[in-house]
Protein backbone atom coordinates (compact mmCIF):
# COMPACT_ATOMS: atom_id res chain seq x y z
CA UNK A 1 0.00 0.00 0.00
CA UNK A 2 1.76 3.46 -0.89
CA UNK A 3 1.76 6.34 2.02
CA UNK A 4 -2.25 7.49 0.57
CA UNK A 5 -4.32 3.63 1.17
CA UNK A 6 -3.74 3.05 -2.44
CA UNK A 7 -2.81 -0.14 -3.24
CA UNK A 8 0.58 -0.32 -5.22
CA UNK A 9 0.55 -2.39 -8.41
CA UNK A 10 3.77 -1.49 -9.20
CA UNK A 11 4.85 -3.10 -5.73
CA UNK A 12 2.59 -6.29 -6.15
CA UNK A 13 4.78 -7.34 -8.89
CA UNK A 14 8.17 -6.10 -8.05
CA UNK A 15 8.69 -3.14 -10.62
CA UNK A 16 9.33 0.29 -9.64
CA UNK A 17 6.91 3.11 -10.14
CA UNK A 18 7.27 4.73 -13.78
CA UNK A 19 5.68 5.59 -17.34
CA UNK A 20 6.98 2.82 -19.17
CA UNK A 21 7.02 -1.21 -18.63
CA UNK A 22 7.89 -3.63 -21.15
CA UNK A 23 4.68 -5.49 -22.14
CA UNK A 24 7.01 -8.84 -22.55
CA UNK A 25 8.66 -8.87 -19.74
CA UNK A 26 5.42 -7.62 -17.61
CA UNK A 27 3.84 -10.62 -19.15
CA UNK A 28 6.93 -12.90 -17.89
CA UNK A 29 6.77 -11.14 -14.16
CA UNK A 30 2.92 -11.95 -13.87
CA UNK A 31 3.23 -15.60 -14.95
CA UNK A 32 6.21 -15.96 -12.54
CA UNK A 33 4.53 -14.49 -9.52
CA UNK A 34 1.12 -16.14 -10.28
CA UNK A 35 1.98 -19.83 -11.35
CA UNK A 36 2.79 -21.05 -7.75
CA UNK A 37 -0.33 -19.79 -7.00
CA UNK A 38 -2.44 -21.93 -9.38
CA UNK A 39 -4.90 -23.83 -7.52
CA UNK A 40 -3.65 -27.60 -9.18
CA UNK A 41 -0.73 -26.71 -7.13
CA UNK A 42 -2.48 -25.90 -3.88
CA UNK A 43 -4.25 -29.38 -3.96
CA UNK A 44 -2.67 -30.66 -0.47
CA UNK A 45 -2.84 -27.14 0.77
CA UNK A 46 -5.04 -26.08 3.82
CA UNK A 47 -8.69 -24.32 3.26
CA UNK A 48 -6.68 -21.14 4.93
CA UNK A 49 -3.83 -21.65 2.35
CA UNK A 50 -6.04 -21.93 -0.59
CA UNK A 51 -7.45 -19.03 0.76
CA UNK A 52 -4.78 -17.01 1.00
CA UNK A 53 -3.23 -17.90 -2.43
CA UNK A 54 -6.64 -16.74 -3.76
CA UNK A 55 -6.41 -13.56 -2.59
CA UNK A 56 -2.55 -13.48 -3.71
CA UNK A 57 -3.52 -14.36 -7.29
CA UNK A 58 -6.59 -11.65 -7.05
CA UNK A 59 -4.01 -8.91 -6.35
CA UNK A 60 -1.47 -9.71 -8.80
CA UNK A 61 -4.03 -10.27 -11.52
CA UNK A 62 -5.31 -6.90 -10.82
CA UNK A 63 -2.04 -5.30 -10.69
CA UNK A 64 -1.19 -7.06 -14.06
CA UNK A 65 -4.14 -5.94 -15.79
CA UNK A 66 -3.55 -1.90 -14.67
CA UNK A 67 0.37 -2.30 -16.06
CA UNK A 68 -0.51 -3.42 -19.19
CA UNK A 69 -2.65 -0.67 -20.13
CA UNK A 70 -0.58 2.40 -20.52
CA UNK A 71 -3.52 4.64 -19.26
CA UNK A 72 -4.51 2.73 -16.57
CA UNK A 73 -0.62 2.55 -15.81
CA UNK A 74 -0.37 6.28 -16.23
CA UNK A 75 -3.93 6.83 -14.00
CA UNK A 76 -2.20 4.73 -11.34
CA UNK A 77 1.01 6.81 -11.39
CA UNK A 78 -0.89 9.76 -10.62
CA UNK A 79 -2.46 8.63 -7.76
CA UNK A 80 0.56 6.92 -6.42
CA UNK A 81 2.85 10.21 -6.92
CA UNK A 82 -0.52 11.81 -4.37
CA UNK A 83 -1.29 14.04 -8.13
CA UNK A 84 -5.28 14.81 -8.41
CA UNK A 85 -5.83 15.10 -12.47
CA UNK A 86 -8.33 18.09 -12.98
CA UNK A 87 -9.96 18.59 -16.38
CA UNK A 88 -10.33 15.25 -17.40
CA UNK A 89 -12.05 15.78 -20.48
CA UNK A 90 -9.69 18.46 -21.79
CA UNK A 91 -8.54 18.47 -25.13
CA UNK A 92 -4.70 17.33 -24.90
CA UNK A 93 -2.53 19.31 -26.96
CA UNK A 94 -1.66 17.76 -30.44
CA UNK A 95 -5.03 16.23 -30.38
CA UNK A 96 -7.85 18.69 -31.83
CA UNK A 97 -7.40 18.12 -35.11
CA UNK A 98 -8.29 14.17 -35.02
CA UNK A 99 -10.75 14.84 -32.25
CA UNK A 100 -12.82 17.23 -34.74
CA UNK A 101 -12.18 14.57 -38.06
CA UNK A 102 -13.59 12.19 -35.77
CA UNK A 103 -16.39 13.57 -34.34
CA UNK A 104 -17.51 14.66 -37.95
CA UNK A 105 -17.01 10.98 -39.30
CA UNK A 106 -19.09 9.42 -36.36
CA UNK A 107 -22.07 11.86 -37.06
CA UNK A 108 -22.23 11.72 -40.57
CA UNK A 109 -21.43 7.92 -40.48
CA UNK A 110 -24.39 7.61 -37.44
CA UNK A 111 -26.60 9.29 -39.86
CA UNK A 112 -26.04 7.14 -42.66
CA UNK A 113 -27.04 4.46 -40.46
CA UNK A 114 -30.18 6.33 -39.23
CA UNK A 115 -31.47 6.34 -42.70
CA UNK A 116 -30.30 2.48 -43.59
CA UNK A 117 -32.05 0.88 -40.47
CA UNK A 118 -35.56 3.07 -41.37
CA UNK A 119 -35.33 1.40 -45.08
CA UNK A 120 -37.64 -1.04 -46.08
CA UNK A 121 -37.47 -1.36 -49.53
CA UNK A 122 -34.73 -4.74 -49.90
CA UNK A 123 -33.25 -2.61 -53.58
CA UNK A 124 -32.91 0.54 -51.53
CA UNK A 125 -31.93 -1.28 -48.37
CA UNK A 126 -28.76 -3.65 -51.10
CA UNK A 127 -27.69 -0.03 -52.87
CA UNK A 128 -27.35 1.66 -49.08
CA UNK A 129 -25.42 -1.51 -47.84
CA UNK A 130 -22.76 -0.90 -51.12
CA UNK A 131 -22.57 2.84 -49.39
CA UNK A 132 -22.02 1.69 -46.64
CA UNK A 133 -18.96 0.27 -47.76
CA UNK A 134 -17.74 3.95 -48.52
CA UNK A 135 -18.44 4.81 -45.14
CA UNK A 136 -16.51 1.61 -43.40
CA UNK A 137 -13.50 2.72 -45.93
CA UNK A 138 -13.61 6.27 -44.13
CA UNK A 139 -13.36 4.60 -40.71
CA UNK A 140 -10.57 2.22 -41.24
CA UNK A 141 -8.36 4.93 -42.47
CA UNK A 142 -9.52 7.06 -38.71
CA UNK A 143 -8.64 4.12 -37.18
CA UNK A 144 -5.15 4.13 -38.68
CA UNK A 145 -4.75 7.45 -37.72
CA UNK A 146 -6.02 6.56 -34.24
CA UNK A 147 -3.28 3.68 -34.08
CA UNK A 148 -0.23 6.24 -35.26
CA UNK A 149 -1.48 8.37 -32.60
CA UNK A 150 -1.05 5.95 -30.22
CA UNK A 151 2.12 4.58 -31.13
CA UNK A 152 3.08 8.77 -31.08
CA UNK A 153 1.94 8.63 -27.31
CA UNK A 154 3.75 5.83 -26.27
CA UNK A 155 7.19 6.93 -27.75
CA UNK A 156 6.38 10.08 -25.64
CA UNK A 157 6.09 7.86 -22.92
CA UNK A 158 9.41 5.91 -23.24
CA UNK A 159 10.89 9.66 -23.48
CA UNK A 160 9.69 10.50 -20.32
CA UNK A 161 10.65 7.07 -18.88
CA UNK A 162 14.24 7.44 -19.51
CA UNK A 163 14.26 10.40 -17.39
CA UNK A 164 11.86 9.52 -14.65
CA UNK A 165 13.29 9.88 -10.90
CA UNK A 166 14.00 6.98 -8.70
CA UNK A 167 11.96 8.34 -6.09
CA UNK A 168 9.14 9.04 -8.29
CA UNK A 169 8.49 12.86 -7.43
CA UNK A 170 8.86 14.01 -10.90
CA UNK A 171 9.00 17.85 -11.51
CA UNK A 172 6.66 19.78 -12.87
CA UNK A 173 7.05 19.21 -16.43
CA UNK A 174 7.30 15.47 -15.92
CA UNK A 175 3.90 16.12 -14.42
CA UNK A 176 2.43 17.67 -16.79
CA UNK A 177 3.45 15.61 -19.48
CA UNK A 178 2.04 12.42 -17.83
CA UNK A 179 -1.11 14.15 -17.18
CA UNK A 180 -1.36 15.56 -21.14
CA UNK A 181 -0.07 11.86 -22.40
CA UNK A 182 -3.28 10.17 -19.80
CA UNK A 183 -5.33 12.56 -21.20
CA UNK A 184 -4.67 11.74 -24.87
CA UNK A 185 -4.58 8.12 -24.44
CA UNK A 186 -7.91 8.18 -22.98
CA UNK A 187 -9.42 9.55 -25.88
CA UNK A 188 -7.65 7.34 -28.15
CA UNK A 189 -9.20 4.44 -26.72
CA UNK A 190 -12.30 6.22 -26.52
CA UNK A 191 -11.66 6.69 -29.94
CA UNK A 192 -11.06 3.40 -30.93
CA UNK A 193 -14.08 2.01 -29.58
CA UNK A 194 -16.28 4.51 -31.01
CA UNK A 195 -15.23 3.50 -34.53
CA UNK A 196 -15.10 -0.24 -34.11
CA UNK A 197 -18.75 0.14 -32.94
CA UNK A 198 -19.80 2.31 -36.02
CA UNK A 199 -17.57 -0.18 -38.15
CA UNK A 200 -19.52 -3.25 -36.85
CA UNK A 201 -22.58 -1.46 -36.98
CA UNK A 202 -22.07 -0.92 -41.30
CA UNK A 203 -21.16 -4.58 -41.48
CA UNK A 204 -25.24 -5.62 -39.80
């Protein structure tokens, strides 16, 4: 548990607080920490062991799952470095461009869908399904834009790693570009989502 009640993932599995973990290796730490814990090896264990090693696998499962997102890393190093991230939902720098493209796309696409799920007519509804083809093509190339912007984010993020303080009290321009790089990964999965469920929608 860190100094504020909140429970340290980074602790759990033995890696010290920062921006940047290597998904592999990660990976390697959770299956090393969590195989002894398996229950086919706590067969001749007592009902207090089994217990216990339930618990121990809860907590490093959760702990595993927050590291491996970056944002969910990057919400937990905030709250372990006692930061409080105001303005959530504020446009990150770099990012109003895509976040207006996008926003455009999913309304126009939304009502192209609008007017395809009133159709009745099977001719109009086979000539609005080949449109919707243009529309799915409009999509996949936001979503590649979405996926460079990630990639963008996290080579910010192994920036900012290299530098990041042993004691993890970073100054303020660490700070705020954590808090800016949180902010703009949490609209690109936002972002993500939004288009995969317009994307699936086109394919009905």
């Amino acid at each position: 548990m860190s100094d504020r009640g909140v429970s340290n993932y980074f602790e759990i599995l033995g890696e010290s607080p920062r921006p940047w973990l290597d998904e592999d290796k990660l990976k390697s730490r959770f299956l090393e920490l969590s195989a002894p814990l398996h229950p086919d090896k706590m067969v001749s264990a007592s009902d207090a062991q089994k217990d216990e090693a339930g618990s121990r696998f809860a907590a490093i499962n959760q702990a595993y799952q927050v590291l491996r997102s970056p944002k969910d890393r990057l919400h937990h190093l905030l709250d372990l470095t006692s930061l409080k991230l105001n303005d959530v939902q504020k446009i990150p720098p770099g990012t109003m461009d895509l976040f207006m493209e996008i926003g455009q796309v999913c309304r126009d696409t939304d009502a192209f869908l609008e007017l395809k799920n009133k159709e009745t007519s099977p001719l109009m509804k086979a000539t609005l399904f080949i449109k919707g083809q243009g529309w799915s093509e409009k999509l996949e190339v936001l979503q590649q834009k979405v996926s460079e912007k990630r990639i963008s984010l996290e080579s910010t993020l192994k920036a900012l790693d290299s530098e990041w303080p042993e004691d993890n009290k970073p100054n303020p321009t660490q700070i705020e570009t954590l808090e800016n790089t949180y902010r703009a990964l949490s609209y690109v999965s936002r972002w993500s989502e939004q288009i995969e469920e317009r994307f699936v929608s086109l394919m009905i």
